[in-house]
Protein backbone atom coordinates (compact mmCIF):
# COMPACT_ATOMS: atom_id res chain seq x y z
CA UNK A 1 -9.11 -24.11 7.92
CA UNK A 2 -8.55 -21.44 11.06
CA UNK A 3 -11.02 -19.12 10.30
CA UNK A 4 -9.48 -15.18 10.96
CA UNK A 5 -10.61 -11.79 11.43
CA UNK A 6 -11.50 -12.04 7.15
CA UNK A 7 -13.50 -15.53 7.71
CA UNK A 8 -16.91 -15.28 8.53
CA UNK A 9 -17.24 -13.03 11.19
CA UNK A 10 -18.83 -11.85 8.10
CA UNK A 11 -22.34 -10.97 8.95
CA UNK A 12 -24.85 -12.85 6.56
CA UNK A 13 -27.16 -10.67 4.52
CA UNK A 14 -30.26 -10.13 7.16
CA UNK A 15 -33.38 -10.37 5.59
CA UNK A 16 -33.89 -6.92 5.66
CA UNK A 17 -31.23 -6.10 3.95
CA UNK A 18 -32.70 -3.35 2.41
CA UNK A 19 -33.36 -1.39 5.59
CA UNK A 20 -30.58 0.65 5.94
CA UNK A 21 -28.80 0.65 10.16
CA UNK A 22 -27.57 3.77 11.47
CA UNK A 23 -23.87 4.03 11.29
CA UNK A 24 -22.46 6.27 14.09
CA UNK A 25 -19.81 9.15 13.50
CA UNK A 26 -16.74 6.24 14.09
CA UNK A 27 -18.17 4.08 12.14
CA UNK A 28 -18.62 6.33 9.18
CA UNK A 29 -15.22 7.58 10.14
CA UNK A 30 -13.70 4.14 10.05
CA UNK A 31 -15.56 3.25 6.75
CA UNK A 32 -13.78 7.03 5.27
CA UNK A 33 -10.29 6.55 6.36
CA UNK A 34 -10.51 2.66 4.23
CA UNK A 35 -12.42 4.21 1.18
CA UNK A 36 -8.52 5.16 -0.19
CA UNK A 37 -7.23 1.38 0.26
CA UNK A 38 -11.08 0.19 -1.05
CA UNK A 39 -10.76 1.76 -4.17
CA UNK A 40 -7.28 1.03 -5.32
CA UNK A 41 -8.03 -2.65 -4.89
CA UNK A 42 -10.92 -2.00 -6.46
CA UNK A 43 -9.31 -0.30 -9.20
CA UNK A 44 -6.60 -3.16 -9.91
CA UNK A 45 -9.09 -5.95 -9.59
CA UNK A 46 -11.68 -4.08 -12.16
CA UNK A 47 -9.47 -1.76 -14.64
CA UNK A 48 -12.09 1.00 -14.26
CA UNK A 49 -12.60 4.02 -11.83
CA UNK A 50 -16.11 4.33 -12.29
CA UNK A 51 -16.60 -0.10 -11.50
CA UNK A 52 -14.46 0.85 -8.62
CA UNK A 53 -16.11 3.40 -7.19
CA UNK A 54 -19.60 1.96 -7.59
CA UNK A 55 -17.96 -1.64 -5.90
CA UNK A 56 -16.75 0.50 -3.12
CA UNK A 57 -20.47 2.32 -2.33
CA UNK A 58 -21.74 -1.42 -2.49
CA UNK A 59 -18.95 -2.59 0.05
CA UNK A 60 -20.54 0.94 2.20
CA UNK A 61 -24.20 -0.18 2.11
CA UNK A 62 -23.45 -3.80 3.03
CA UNK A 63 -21.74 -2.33 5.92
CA UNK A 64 -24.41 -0.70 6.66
CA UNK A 65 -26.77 -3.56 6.63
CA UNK A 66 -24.35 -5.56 8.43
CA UNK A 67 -24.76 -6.56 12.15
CA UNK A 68 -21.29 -4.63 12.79
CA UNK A 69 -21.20 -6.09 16.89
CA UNK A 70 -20.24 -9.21 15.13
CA UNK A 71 -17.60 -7.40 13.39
CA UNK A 72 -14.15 -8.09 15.12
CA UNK A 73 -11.34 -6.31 12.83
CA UNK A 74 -13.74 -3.45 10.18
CA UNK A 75 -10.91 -3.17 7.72
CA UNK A 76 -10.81 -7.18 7.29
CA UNK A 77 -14.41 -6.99 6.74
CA UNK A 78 -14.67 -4.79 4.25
CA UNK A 79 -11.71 -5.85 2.57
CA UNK A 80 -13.02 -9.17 1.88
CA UNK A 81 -16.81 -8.20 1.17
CA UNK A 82 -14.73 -5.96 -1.21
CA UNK A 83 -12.98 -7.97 -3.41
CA UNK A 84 -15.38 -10.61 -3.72
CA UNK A 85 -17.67 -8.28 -5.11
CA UNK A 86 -14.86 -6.86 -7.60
CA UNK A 87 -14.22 -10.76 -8.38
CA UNK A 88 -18.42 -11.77 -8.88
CA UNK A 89 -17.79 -8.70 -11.31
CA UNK A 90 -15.17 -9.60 -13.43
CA UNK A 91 -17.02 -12.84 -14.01
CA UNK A 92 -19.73 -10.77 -15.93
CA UNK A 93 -17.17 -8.25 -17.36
CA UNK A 94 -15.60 -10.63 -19.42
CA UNK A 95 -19.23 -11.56 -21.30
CA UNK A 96 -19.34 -7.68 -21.59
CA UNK A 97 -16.58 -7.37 -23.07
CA UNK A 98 -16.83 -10.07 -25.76
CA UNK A 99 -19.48 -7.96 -27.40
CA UNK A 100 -17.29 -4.49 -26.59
CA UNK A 101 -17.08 -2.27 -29.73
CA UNK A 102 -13.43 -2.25 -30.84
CA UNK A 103 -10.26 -2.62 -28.30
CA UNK A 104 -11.01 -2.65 -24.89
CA UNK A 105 -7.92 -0.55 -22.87
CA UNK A 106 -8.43 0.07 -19.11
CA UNK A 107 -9.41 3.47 -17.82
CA UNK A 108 -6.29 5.93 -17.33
CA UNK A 109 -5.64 7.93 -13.61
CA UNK A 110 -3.42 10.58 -13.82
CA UNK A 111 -1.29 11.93 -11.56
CA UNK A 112 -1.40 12.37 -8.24
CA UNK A 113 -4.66 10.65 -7.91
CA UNK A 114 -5.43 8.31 -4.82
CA UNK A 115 -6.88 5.28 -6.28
CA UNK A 116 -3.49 4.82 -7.86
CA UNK A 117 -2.63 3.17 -4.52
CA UNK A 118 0.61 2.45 -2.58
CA UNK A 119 3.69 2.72 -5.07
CA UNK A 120 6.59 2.47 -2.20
CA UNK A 121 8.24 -0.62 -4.92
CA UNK A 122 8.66 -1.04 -7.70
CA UNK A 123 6.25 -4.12 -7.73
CA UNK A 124 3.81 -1.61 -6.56
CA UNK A 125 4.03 0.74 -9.48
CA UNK A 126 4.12 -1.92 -12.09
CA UNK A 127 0.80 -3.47 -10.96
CA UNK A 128 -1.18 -0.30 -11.85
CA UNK A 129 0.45 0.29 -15.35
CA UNK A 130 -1.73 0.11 -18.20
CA UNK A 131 0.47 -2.35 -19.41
CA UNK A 132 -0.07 -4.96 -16.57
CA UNK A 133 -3.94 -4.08 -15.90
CA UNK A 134 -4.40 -5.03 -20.09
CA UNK A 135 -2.28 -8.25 -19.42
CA UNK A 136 -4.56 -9.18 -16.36
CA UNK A 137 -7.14 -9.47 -18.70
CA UNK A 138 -5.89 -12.90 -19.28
CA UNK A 139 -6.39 -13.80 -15.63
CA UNK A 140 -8.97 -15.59 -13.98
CA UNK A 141 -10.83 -13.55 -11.55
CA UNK A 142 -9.53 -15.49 -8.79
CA UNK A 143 -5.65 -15.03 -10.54
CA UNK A 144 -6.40 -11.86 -10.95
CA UNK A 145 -7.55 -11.23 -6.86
CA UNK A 146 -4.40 -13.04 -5.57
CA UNK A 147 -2.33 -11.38 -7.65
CA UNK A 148 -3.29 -7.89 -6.64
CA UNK A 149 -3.53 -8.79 -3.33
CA UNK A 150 -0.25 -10.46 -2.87
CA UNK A 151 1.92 -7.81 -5.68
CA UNK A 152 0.63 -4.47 -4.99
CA UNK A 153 -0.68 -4.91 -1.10
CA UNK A 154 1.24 -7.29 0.45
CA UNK A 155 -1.26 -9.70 2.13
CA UNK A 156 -0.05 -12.76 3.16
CA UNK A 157 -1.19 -16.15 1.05
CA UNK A 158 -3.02 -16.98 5.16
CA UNK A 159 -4.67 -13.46 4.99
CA UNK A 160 -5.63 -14.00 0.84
CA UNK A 161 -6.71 -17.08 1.84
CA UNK A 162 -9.29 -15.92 4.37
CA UNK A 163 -10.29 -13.15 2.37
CA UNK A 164 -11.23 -15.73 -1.06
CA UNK A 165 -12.03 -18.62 1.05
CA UNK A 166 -8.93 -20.83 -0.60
CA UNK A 167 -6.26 -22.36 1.59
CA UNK A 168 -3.12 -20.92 1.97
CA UNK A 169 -0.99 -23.46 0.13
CA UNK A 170 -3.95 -22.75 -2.67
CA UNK A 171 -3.08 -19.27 -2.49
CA UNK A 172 0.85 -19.55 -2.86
CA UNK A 173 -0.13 -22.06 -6.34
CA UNK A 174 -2.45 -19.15 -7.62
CA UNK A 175 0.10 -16.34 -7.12
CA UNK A 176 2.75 -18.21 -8.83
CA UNK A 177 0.29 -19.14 -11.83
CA UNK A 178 -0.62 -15.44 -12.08
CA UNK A 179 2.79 -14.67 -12.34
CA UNK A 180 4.14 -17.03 -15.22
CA UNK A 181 0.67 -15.86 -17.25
CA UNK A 182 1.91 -11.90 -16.73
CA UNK A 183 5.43 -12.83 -17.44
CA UNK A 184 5.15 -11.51 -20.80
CA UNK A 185 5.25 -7.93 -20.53
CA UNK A 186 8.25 -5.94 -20.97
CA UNK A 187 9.96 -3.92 -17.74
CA UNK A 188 8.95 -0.67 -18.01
CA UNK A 189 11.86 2.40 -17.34
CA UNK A 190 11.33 4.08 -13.89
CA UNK A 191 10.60 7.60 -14.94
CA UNK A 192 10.00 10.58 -12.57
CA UNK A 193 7.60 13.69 -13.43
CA UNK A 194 10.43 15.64 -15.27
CA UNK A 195 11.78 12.74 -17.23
CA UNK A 196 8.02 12.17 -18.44
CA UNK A 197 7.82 15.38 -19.52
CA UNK A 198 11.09 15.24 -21.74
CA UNK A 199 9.84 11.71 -23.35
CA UNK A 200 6.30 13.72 -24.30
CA UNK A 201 7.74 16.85 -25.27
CA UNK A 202 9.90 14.94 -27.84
CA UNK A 203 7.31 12.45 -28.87
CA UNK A 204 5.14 15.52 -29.73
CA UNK A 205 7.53 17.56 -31.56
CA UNK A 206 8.07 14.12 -33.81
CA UNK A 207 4.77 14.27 -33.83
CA UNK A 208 4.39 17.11 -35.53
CA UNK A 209 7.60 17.24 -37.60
CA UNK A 210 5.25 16.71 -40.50
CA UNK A 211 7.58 13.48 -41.36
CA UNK A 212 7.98 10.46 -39.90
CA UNK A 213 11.73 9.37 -39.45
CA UNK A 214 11.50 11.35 -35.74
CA UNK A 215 8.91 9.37 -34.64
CA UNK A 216 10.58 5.87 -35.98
CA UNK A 217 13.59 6.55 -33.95
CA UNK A 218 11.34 7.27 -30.68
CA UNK A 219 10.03 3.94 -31.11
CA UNK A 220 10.96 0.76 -30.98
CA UNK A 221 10.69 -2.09 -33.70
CA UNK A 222 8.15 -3.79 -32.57
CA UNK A 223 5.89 -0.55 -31.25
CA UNK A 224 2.42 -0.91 -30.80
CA UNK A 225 -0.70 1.11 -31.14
CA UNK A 226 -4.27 0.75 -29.80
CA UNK A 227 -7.20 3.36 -29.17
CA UNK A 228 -10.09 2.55 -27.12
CA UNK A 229 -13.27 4.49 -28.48
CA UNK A 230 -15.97 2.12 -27.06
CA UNK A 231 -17.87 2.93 -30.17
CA UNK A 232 -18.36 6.33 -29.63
CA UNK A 233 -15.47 8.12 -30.85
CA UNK A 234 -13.90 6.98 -33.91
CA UNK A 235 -10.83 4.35 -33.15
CA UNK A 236 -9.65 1.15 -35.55
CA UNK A 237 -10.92 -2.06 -34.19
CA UNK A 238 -6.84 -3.46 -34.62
CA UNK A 239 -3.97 -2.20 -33.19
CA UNK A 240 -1.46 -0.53 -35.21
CA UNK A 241 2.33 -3.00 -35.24
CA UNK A 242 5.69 -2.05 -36.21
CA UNK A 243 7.06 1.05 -35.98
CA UNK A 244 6.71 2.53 -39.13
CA UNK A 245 2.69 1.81 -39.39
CA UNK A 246 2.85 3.12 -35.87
CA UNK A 247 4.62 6.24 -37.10
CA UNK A 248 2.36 6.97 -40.26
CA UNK A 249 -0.44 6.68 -37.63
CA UNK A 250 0.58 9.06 -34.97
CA UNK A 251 2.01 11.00 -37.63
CA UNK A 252 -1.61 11.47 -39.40
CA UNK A 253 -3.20 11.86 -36.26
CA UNK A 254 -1.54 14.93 -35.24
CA UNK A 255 -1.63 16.27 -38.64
CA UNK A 256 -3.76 19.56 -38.97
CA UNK A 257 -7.53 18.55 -40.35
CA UNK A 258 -11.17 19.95 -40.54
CA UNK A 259 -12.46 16.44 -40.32
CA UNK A 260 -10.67 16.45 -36.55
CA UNK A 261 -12.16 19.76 -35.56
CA UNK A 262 -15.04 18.74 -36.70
CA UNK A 263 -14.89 15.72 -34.35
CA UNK A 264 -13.45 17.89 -31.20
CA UNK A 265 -15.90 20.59 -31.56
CA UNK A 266 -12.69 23.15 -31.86
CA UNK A 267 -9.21 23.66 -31.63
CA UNK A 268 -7.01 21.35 -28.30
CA UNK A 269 -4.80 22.07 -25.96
CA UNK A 270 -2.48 19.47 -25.23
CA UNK A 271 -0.67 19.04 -21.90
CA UNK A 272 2.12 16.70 -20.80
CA UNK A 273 1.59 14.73 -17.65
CA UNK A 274 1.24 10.98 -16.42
CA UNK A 275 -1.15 8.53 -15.91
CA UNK A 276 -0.89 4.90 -14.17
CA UNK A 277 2.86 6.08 -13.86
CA UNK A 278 3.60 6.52 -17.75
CA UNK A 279 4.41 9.50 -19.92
CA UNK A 280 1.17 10.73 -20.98
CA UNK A 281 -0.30 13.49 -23.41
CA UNK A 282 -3.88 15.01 -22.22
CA UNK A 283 -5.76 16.29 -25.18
CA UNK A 284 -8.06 18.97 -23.50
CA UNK A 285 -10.86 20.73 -25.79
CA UNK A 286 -12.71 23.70 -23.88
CA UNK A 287 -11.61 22.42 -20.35
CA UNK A 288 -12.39 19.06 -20.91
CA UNK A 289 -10.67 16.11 -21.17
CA UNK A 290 -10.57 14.44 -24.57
CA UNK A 291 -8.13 12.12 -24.76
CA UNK A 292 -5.63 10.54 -22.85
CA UNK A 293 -2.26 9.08 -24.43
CA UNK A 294 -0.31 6.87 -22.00
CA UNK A 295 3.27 6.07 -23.46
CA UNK A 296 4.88 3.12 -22.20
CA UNK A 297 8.28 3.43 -22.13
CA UNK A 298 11.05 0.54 -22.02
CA UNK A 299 15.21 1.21 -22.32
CA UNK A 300 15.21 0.62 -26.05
CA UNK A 301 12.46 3.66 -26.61
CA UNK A 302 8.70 3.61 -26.64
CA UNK A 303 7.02 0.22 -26.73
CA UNK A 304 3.34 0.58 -26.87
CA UNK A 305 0.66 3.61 -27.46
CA UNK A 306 -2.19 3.22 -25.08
CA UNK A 307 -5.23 6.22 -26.11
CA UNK A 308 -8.03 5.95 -24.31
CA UNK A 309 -10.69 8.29 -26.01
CA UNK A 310 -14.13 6.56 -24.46
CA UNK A 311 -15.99 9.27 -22.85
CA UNK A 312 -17.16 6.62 -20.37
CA UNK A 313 -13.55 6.15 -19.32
CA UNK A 314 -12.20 9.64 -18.95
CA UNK A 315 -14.91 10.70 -16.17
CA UNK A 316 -12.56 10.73 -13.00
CA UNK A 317 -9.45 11.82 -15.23
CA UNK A 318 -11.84 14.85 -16.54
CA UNK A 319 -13.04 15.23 -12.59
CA UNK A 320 -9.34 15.48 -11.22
CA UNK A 321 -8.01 17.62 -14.27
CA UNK A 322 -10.78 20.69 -14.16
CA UNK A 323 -10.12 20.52 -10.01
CA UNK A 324 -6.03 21.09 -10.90
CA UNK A 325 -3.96 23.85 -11.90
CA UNK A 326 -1.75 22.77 -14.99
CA UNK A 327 1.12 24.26 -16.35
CA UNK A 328 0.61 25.91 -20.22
CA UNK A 329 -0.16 23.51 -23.35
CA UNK A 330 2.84 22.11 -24.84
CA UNK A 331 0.77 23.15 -28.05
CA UNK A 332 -2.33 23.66 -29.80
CA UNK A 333 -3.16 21.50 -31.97
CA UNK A 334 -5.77 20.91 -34.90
C-alpha cells in the first residue's frame, strides 16, 4: 500500500520518550487550532468527555516527543496517533465495562459545546446522539473507528485506511459492516432549540400531573427507560419497557419525597435544554449539575429515556453549565 501523509511519517517513540522537546509558538498554535477536531473524534470513538480529553493530552505529549522535521502534514499526524489511541482504549473499555455497576449510558454534552463536533448533516448529528454512541457499543473498535471517521468526518476509505493501517477496499467492507450492525436504531425527529423546549416543557408538566395517562400519551408503546448511576447514585440495574412501566417510573420519580431530598442534599432546579442534540431536562441542586435527562424523540412521540446521574460523567456538562447564563427553572422540584 502507498503510504500518505497518515502512514508512517509517523515518528517512532525515541527512546527518550519521556524527555519532553520544546514545541515553538506555531507548533503549539497548530496543535490548539486541531484540539476542537481531536476531541470530537475522540469523543465519538470513546463515549466519554473526560476519556476524550485525557486521549487528546496523550496525542499532545507524543507530539511533543515526536521528531516533528519528519512530520510532513501535523493534522494527519495527530489524527492518526489519535484514534489509534482512542481504538487501543476501547479494547480495555469493554473489560471495564463488563464489571460496570448497573447500565452503562455514554456521557451527555449539552449545548453549544465544541466536542459535539461538525453537525452540517444530518449524518453528522445522528452520530453523536446518545442513541447511536449506546448502539456503537456493539462495534468493534476498528467498526467503531471507520465508522466515525467515514459518518461524522468525512475521510475517505484511502485516508481511513492510512490512518488504521487497513487497505482501502478493507475500509469500504468495515464501513458497510458498521452500518448494517447500527441499522437498528430508530430516526430520530430533527428538532431545533425551541421545539426542544416545547417537548420538555410538556414532558415535565406530565410529569408532574400527579397521574400518569399524560405521560402514556407522550410516549410511545414501546418507550424505554435507563439511568446510569455507576454505583454511586441510586439507579435500577434494568431498564424500564413499555410505556406504562415507563410512566409509573417517571411519574414516581418526579413525585415530591424526603427520601429524594435527602439524596440531593435540597430542593432542584430544573432547566430545559439539549444535550448530544436531544430534548433534555438538567436537574441542577445548588449550582450544580445533578442529573441530565436526554429525551429521544422519534415522529410517533418519545422513544427512549436516557438519565445519566454518574457524577463521573457529568464533569464537563457541570463545567460548561456554571460558565453559562440560563434562562429561569421550568420548576422546582422535590
Amino acid at each position: 500500500m502507498t503510504k500518505g501523509p497518515f502512514a508512517t511519517r509517523l515518528a517512532h517513540r525515541p527512546a527518550g520518550y519521556d524527555r519532553v522537546m520544546s514545541v515553538t509558538v506555531s507548533e503549539l498554535d497548530r496543535f490548539e487550532a486541531s484540539r476542537p477536531r481531536l476531541e470530537a473524534i475522540a469523543y465519538r470513538l470513546l463515549g466519554s468527555a473526560s476519556e476524550a480529553e485525557d486521549a487528546v493530552q496523550e496525542a499532545f505529549l507524543r507530539w511533543q516527543a515526536a521528531d516533528r522535521d519528519l512530520v510532513e502534514v501535523p493534522e494527519a499526524w495527530l489524527t492518526k496517533v489519535l484514534t489509534n489511541l482512542c481504538l487501543n482504549q476501547l479494547t480495555s473499555a469493554r473489560t471495564r465495562r463488563e464489571t460496570y455497576v448497573g447500565q452503562w449510558l455514554p456521557e451527555p454534552l449539552l449545548a453549544g459545546d465544541p466536542m459535539l463536533g461538525p453537525a452540517d448533516t444530518v449524518e453528522q448529528r445522528e452520530s453523536v446522539s446518545l442513541a447511536v454512541l449506546t448502539l456503537m457499543e456493539r462495534l468493534s473498535p476498528v467498526e467503531r473507528g471507520v465508522y466515525v471517521l467515514r459518518e461524522a468526518f468525512a475521510y475517505s476509505h484511502r485516508e481511513i485506511g492510512e490512518i488504521l493501517d487497513l487497505t482501502e477496499a478493507a475500509s469500504q467492507q468495515i464501513f458497510h459492516r458498521a452500518k448494517k450492525h447500527l441499522a437498528a436504531g430508530r430516526t430520530r425527529a430533527e428538532i431545533d432549540e425551541a421545539a426542544a423546549r416545547r417537548i420538555v416543557e410538556e414532558f415535565l408538566a406530565a410529569a408532574t400531573s400527579g397521574r400518569t395517562e399524560p405521560l402514556v400519551r407522550l410516549l410511545t408503546e414501546d418507550a424505554t427507560s435507563v439511568g446510569d448511576g455507576g454505583g454511586k447514585v441510586p439507579a435500577r440495574a434494568k431498564p424500564f419497557e413499555g410505556a406504562i412501566a415507563v410512566a409509573k417510573f417517571i411519574w414516581g420519580l418526579f413525585k415530591p419525597g424526603e427520601a429524594k431530598r435527602n439524596l440531593l442534599g435540597g430542593p432542584a432546579d430544573v432547566y430545559a435544554t439539549t444535550a448530544n442534540g436531544d430534548p433534555a431536562v438538567v436537574v441542577v441542586v445548588e449550582g450544580r449539575v445533578f442529573a441530565v435527562m436526554c429525551l429521544e424523540v422519534t415522529a410517533e412521540g418519545i422513544v427512549a429515556i436516557r438519565n445519566q446521574v454518574n457524577p463521573d460523567k457529568l464533569g464537563r456538562a457541570a463545567r460548561r453549565w456554571a460558565a453559562a447564563e440560563h434562562e429561569a427553572p421550568l420548576l422546582r422540584a422535590w
